[in-house]
Protein backbone atom coordinates (compact mmCIF):
# COMPACT_ATOMS: atom_id res chain seq x y z
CA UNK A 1 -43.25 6.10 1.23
CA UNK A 2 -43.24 5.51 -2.66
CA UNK A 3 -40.31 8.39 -2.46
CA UNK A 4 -38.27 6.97 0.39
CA UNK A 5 -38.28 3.50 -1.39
CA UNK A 6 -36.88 4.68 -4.96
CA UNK A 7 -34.41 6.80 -2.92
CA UNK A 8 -33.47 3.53 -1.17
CA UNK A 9 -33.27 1.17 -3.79
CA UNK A 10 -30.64 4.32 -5.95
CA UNK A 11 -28.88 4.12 -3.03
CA UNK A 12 -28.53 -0.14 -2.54
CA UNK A 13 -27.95 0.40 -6.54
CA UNK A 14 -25.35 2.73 -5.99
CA UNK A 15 -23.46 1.08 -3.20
CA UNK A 16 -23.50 -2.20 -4.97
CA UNK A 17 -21.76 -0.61 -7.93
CA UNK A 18 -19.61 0.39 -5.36
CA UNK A 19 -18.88 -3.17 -4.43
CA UNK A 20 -19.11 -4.89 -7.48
CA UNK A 21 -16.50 -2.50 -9.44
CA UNK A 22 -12.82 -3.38 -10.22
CA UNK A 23 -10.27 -1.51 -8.74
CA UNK A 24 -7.61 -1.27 -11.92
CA UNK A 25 -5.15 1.33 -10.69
CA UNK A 26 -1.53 1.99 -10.45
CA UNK A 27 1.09 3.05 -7.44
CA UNK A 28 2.42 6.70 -7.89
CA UNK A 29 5.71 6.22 -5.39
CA UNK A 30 7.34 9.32 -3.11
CA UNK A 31 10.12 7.57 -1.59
CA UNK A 32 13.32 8.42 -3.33
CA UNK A 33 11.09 10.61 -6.04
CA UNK A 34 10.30 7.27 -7.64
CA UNK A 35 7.51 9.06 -9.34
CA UNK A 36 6.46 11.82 -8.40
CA UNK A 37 7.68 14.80 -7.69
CA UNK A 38 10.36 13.42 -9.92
CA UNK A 39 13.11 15.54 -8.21
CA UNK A 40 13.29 17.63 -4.76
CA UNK A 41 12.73 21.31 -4.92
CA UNK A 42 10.53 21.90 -8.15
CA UNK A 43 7.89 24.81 -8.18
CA UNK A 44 4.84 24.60 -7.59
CA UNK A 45 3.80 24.62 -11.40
CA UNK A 46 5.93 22.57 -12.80
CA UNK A 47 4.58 20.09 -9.76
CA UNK A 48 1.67 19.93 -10.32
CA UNK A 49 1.96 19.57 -14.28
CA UNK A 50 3.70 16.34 -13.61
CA UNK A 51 0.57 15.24 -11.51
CA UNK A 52 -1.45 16.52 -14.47
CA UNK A 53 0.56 13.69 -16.64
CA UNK A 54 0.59 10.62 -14.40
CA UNK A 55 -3.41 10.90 -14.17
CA UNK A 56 -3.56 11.49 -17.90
CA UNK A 57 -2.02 8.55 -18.27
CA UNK A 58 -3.91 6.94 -15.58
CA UNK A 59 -6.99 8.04 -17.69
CA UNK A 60 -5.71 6.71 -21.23
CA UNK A 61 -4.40 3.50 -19.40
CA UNK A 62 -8.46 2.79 -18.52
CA UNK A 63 -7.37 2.83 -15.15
CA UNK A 64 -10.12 4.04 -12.50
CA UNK A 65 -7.82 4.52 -9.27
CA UNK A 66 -4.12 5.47 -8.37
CA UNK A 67 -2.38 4.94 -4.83
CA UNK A 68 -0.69 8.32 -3.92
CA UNK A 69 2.13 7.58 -1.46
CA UNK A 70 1.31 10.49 0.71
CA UNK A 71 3.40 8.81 3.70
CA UNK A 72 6.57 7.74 2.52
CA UNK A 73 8.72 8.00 5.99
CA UNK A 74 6.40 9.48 8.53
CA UNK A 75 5.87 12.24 6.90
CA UNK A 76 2.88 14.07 4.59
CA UNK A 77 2.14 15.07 0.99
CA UNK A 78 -0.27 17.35 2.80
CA UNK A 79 -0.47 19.89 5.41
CA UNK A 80 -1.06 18.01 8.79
CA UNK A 81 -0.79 18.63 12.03
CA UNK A 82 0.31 15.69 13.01
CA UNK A 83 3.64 15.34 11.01
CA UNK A 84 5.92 16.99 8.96
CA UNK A 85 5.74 18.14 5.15
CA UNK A 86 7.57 15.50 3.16
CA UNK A 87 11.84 16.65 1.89
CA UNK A 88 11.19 14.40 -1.28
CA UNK A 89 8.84 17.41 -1.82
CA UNK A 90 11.11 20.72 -1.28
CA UNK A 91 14.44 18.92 -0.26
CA UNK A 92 14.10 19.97 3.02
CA UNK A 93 11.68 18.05 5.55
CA UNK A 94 9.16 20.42 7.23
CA UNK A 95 9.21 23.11 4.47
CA UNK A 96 5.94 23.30 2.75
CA UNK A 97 5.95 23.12 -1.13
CA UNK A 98 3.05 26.03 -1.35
CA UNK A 99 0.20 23.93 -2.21
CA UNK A 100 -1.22 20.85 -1.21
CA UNK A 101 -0.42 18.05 -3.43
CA UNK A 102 -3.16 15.48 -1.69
CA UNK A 103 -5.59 17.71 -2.28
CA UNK A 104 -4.72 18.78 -6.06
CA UNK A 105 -4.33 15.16 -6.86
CA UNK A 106 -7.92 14.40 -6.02
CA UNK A 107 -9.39 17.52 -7.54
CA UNK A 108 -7.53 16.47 -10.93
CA UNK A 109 -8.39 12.78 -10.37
CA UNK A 110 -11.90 13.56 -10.47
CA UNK A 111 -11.96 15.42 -13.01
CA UNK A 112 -10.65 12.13 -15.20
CA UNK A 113 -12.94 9.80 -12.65
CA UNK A 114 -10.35 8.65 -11.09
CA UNK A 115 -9.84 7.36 -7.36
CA UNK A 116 -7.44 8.40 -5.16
CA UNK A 117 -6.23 5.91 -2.30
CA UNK A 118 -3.83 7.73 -0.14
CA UNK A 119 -1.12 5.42 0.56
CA UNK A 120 0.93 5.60 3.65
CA UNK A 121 3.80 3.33 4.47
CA UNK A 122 2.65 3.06 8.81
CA UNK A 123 6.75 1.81 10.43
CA UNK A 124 9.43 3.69 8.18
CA UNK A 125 10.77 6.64 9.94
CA UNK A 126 13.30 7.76 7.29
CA UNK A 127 14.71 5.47 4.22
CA UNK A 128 17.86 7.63 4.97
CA UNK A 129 19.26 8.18 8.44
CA UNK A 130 21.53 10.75 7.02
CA UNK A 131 18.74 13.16 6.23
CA UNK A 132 17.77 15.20 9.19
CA UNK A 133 14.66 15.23 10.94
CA UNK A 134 12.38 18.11 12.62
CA UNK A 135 11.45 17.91 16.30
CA UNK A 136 7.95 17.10 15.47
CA UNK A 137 9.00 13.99 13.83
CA UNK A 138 7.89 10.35 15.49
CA UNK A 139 11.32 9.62 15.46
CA UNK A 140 12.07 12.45 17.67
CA UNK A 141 9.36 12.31 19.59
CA UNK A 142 9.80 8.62 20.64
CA UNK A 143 13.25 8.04 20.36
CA UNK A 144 13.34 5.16 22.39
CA UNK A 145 11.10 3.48 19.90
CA UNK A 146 13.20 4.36 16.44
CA UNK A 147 15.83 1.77 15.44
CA UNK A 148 18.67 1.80 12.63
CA UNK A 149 18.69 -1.13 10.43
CA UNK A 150 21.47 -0.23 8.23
CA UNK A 151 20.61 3.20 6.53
CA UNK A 152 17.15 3.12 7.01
CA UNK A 153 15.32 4.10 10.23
CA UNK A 154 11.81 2.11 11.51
CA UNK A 155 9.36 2.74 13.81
CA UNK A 156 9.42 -0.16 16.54
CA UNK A 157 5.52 -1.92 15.76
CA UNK A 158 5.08 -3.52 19.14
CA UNK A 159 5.02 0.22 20.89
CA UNK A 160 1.52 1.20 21.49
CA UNK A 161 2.48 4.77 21.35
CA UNK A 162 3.51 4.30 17.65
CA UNK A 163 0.19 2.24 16.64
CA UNK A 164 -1.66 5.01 18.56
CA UNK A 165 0.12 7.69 16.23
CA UNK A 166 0.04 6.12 13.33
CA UNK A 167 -3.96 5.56 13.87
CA UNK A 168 -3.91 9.10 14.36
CA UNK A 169 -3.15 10.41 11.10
CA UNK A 170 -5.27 7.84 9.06
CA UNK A 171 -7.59 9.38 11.01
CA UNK A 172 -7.04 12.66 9.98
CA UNK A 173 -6.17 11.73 6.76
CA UNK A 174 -10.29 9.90 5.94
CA UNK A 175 -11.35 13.07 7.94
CA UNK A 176 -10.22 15.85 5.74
CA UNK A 177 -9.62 14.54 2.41
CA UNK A 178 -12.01 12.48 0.00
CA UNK A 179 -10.00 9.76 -0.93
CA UNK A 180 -11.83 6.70 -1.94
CA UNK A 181 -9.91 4.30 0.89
CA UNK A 182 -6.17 3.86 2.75
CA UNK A 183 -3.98 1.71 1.38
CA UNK A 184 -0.57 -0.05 3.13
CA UNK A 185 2.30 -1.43 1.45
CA UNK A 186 4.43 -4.18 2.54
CA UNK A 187 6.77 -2.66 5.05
CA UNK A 188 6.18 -3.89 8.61
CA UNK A 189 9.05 -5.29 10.01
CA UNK A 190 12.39 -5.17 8.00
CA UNK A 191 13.42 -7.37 5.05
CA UNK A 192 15.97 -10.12 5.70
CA UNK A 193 19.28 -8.73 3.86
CA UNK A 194 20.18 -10.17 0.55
CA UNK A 195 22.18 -13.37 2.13
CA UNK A 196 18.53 -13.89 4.02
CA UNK A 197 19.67 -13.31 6.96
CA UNK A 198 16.82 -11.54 9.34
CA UNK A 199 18.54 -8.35 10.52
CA UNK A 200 18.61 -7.37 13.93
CA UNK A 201 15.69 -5.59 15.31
CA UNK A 202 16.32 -4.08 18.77
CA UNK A 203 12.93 -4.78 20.34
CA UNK A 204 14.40 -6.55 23.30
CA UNK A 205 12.60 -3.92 26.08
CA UNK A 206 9.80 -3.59 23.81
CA UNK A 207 9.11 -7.62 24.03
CA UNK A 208 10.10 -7.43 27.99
CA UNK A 209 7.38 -4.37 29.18
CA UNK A 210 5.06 -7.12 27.35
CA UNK A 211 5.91 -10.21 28.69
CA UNK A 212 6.18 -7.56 32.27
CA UNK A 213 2.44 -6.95 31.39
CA UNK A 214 1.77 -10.73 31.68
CA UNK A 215 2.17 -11.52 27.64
CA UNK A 216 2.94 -14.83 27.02
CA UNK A 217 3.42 -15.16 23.09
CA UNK A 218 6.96 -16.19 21.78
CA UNK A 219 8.40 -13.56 20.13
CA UNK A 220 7.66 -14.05 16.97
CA UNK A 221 3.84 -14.61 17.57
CA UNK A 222 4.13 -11.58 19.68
CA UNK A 223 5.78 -9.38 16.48
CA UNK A 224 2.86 -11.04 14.16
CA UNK A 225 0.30 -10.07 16.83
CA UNK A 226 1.81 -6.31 16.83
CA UNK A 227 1.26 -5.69 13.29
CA UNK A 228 -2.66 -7.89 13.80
CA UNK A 229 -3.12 -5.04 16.27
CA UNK A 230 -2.09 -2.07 13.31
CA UNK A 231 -4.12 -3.43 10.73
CA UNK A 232 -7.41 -4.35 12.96
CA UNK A 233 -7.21 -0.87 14.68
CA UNK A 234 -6.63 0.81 11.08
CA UNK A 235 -9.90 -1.09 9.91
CA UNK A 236 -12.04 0.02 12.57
CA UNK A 237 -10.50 3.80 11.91
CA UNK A 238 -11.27 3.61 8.34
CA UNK A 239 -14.35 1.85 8.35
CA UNK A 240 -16.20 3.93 11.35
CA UNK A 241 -15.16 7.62 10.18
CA UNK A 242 -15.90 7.17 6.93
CA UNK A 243 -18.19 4.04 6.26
CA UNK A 244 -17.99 2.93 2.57
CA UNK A 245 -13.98 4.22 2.20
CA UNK A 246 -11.90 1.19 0.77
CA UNK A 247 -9.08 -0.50 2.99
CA UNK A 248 -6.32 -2.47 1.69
CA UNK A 249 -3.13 -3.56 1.86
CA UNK A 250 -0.43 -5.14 -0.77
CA UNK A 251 1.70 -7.60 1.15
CA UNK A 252 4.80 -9.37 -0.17
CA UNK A 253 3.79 -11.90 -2.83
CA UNK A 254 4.52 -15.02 -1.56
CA UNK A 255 2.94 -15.81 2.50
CA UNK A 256 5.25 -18.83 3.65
CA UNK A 257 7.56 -21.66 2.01
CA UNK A 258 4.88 -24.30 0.86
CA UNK A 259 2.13 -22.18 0.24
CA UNK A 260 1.67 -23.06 -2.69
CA UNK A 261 3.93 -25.97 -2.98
CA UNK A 262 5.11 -25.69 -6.38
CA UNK A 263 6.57 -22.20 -5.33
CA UNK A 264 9.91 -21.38 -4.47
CA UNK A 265 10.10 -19.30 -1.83
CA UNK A 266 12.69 -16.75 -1.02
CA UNK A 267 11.57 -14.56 1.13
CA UNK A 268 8.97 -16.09 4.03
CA UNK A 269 6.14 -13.11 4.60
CA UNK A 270 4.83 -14.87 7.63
CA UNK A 271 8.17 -16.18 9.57
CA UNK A 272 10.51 -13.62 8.19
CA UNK A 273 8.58 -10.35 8.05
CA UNK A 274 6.09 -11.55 11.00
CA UNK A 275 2.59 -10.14 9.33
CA UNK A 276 -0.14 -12.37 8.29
CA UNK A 277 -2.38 -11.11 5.85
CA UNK A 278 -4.18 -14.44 5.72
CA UNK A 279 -5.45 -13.93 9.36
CA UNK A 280 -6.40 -10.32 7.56
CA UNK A 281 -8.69 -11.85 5.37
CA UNK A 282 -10.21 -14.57 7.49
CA UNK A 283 -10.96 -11.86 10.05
CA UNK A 284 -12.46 -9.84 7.67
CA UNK A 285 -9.91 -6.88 8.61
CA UNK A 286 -9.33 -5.67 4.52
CA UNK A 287 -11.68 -4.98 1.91
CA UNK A 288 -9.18 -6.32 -0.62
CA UNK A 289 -5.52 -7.31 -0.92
CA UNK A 290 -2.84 -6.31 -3.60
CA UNK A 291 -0.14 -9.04 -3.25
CA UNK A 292 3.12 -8.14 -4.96
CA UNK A 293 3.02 -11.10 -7.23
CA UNK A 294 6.17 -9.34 -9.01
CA UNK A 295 7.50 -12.39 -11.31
CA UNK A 296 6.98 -14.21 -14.57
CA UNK A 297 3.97 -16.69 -15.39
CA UNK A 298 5.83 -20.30 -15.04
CA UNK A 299 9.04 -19.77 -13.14
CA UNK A 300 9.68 -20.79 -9.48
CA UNK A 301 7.21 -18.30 -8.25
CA UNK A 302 4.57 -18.03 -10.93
CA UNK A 303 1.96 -15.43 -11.63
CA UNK A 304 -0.88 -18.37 -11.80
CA UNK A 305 0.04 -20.68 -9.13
CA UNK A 306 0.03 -17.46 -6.64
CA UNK A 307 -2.85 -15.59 -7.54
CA UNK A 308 -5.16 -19.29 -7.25
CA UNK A 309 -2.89 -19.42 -3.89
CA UNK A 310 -4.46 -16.20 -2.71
CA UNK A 311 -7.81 -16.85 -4.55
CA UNK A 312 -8.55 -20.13 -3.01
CA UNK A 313 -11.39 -20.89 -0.68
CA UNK A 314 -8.93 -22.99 1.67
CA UNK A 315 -7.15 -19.72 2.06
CA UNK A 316 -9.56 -17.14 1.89
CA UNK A 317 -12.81 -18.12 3.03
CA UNK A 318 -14.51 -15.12 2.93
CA UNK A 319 -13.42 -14.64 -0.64
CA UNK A 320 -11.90 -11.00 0.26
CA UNK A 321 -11.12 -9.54 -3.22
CA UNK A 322 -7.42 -10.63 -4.20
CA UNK A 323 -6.17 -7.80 -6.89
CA UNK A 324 -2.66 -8.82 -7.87
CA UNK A 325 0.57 -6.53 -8.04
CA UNK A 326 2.03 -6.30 -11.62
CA UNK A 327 5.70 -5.40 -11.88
CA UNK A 328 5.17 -3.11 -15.03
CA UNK A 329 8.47 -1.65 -14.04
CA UNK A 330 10.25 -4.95 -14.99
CA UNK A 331 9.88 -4.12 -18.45
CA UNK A 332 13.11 -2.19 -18.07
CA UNK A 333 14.72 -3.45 -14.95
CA UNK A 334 14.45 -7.51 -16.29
CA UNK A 335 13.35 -7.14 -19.97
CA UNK A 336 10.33 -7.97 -20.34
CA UNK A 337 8.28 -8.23 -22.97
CA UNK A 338 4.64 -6.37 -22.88
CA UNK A 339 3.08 -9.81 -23.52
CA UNK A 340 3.92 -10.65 -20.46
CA UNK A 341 1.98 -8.27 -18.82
CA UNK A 342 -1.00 -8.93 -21.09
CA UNK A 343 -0.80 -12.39 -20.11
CA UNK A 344 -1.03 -11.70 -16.63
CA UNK A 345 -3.53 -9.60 -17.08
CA UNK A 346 -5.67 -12.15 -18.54
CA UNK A 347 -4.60 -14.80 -16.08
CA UNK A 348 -6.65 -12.21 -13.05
CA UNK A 349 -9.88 -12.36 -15.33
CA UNK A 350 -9.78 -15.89 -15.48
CA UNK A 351 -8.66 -17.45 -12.21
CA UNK A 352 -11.61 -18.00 -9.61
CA UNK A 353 -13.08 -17.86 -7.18
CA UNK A 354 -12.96 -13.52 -8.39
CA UNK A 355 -16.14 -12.28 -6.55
CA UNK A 356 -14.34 -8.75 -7.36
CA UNK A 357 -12.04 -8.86 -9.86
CA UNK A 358 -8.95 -5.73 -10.76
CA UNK A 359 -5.45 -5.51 -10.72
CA UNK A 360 -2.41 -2.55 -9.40
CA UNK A 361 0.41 -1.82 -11.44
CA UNK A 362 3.81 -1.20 -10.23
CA UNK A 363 4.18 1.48 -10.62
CA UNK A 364 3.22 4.34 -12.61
CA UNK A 365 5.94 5.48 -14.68
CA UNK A 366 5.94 2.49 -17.05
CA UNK A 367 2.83 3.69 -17.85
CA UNK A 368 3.36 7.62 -17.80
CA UNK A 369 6.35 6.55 -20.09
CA UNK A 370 4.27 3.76 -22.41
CA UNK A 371 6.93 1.30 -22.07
CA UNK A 372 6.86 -0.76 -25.17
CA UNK A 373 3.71 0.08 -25.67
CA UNK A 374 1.85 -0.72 -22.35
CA UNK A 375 -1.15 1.59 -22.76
CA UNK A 376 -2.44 -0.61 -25.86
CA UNK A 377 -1.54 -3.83 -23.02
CA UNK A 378 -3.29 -2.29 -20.25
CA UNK A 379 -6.20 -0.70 -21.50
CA UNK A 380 -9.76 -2.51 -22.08
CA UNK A 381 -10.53 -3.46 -25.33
């Protein structure tokens, strides 16, 4: 008995480390070889070197996790079954690079006790229509179901068939590998087009075989109610084949216009995008949320007045863990300084409620390259 209770009480000790620990990490991007592999078609040496760096830089960051986009258009960083190997590894979608770059990643993660949160973007079927596709692809496989907003091609999210698939390879995904937890990014349905107008998404037969079912939601409750569906089914995926594995998702920064009121809005999340992560949270659906809160402490959509927005009791009752998205990358692409980012930083320690407190950074490379000196910013002191 004496032995069953001290192996009971390591265990509530270790699981409430578990819990109480920060997640302080940092997106490494696919898409468009934002990070890594930085280019299509390198060996598989000089590969995985340039994993090697982004986790050593991870590691001198004092960062404890990294999101690996292993799904950036419905494809894998992996061998699966399920879909094809990614082009933005070999330059050629379905040829495999000789290795398997999930798998490295976490071997070399742990090795610098680091997480890895395999990241998979769940509706975008290629972010370039020009680039062909194998047979095995969704998009080929449910053509009726893939639709061509300008270049890019998405999955349709009110098709069953798609929700079903895309369940699938989280599935596989918790089953195989041993990531700490699945993470989604903010890609559901499409962004309104720089004029904000809402681009048109054929879903027309989609919305009719509902209503034919006897659905009665408008349309846009209906598309809201599509994506509730994805993220509630993902939960119960995650959470009952591997209990314990972390699942999040970073949604676009600001939820609706007027929320909070002393935020301009550009983009509306919950009218405009149709997801609501705040149902997410009140349901209890996510273990934490990453909101891209991707602008300066002050302006018309500052750091502070967000992140006490997403913080706040009236919003989040259940006081899900709120770890902002910090644009790291805007130290080049808008000049900022790095106090800007250490003020942020300090602005997530200090706004409550913070029942678990931690930050992601977007994205890695600021950090792989030290951008005006963001390691000495970042790291704990």
């Amino acid at each position: 008995m004496k032995t069953l209770l001290a192996t009971l009480t390591i265990l509530f000790l270790c699981t409430s480390t578990i819990i109480r620990a920060e997640m302080q990490g940092a997106w490494i991007s696919s898409v468009h070889n934002i990070n890594f592999p930085s280019k299509q078609g390198l060996g598989v040496d000089a590969q995985k070197a340039q994993a090697v760096r982004l986790l050593d830089a991870a590691k001198g960051a004092g960062l404890n996790a990294v999101l690996l986009q292993v799904r950036p258009e419905s494809d894998a960083l992996y061998p699966s079954s399920l879909e094809p190997w990614s082009r933005f590894l070999t330059g050629t979608q379905g040829k495999s690079p000789g290795y398997d770059p999930l798998a490295f990643f976490i071997g070399e993660a742990r090795k610098r006790g680091l997480e890895v949160h395999a990241w998979i973007n769940p509706y975008r079927a290629a972010a370039n229509i020009s680039h062909p596709r194998v047979a095995g692809h969704i998009s080929r496989r449910f053509p009726n179901y893939a639709y061509r907003i300008g270049t890019v091609l998405y999955m349709d999210p009110g098709a069953p068939e798609v929700r079903r698939h895309v369940n699938a390879v989280v599935r596989d995904l918790v089953t195989r590998y041993d990531i700490a937890g699945v993470h989604l990014d903010d890609y559901f349905y499409p962004y309104p087009t720089e004029k904000g107008d809402l681009p048109k998404f054929p879903d027309d037969k989609t919305y009719a075989a509902y209503q034919a079912a006897g659905g009665n939601l408008a349309k846009a409750d209906w598309r809201r109610a599509n994506v509730n569906a994805l993220i509630r089914e993902l939960s119960q995926t995650v959470h009952s084949t591997r209990p314990g594995l972390q699942f999040g998702v970073s949604p676009f920064g600001i939820y609706t216009k007027g929320a909070p009121a002393d935020v301009k809005a550009g983009v509306d999340q919950y009218n405009q995008l149709f997801s609501d992560p705040v149902a997410w949270m009140r349901n209890g659906w996510v273990d934490y949320l990453a909101p891209q809160l991707y602008w300066r402490e002050g302006g018309p959509q500052s750091f502070s007045s967000l992140l006490r927005w997403w913080r706040s009791p009236s919003v989040n009752p259940r006081g899900v863990p709120i770890l902002p998205g910090i644009a790291v990358d805007r130290l080049t692409s808008h000049g900022w300084g790095a106090d800007e980012i250490g003020r942020q930083l300090r602005l997530e320690k200090n706004i409550a409620p913070r029942p678990r407190g931690g930050f992601l950074l977007w994205n890695i490379g600021a950090v792989s390259k030290n951008t005006k000196g963001l390691l000495d910013t970042v790291k704990p002191h």
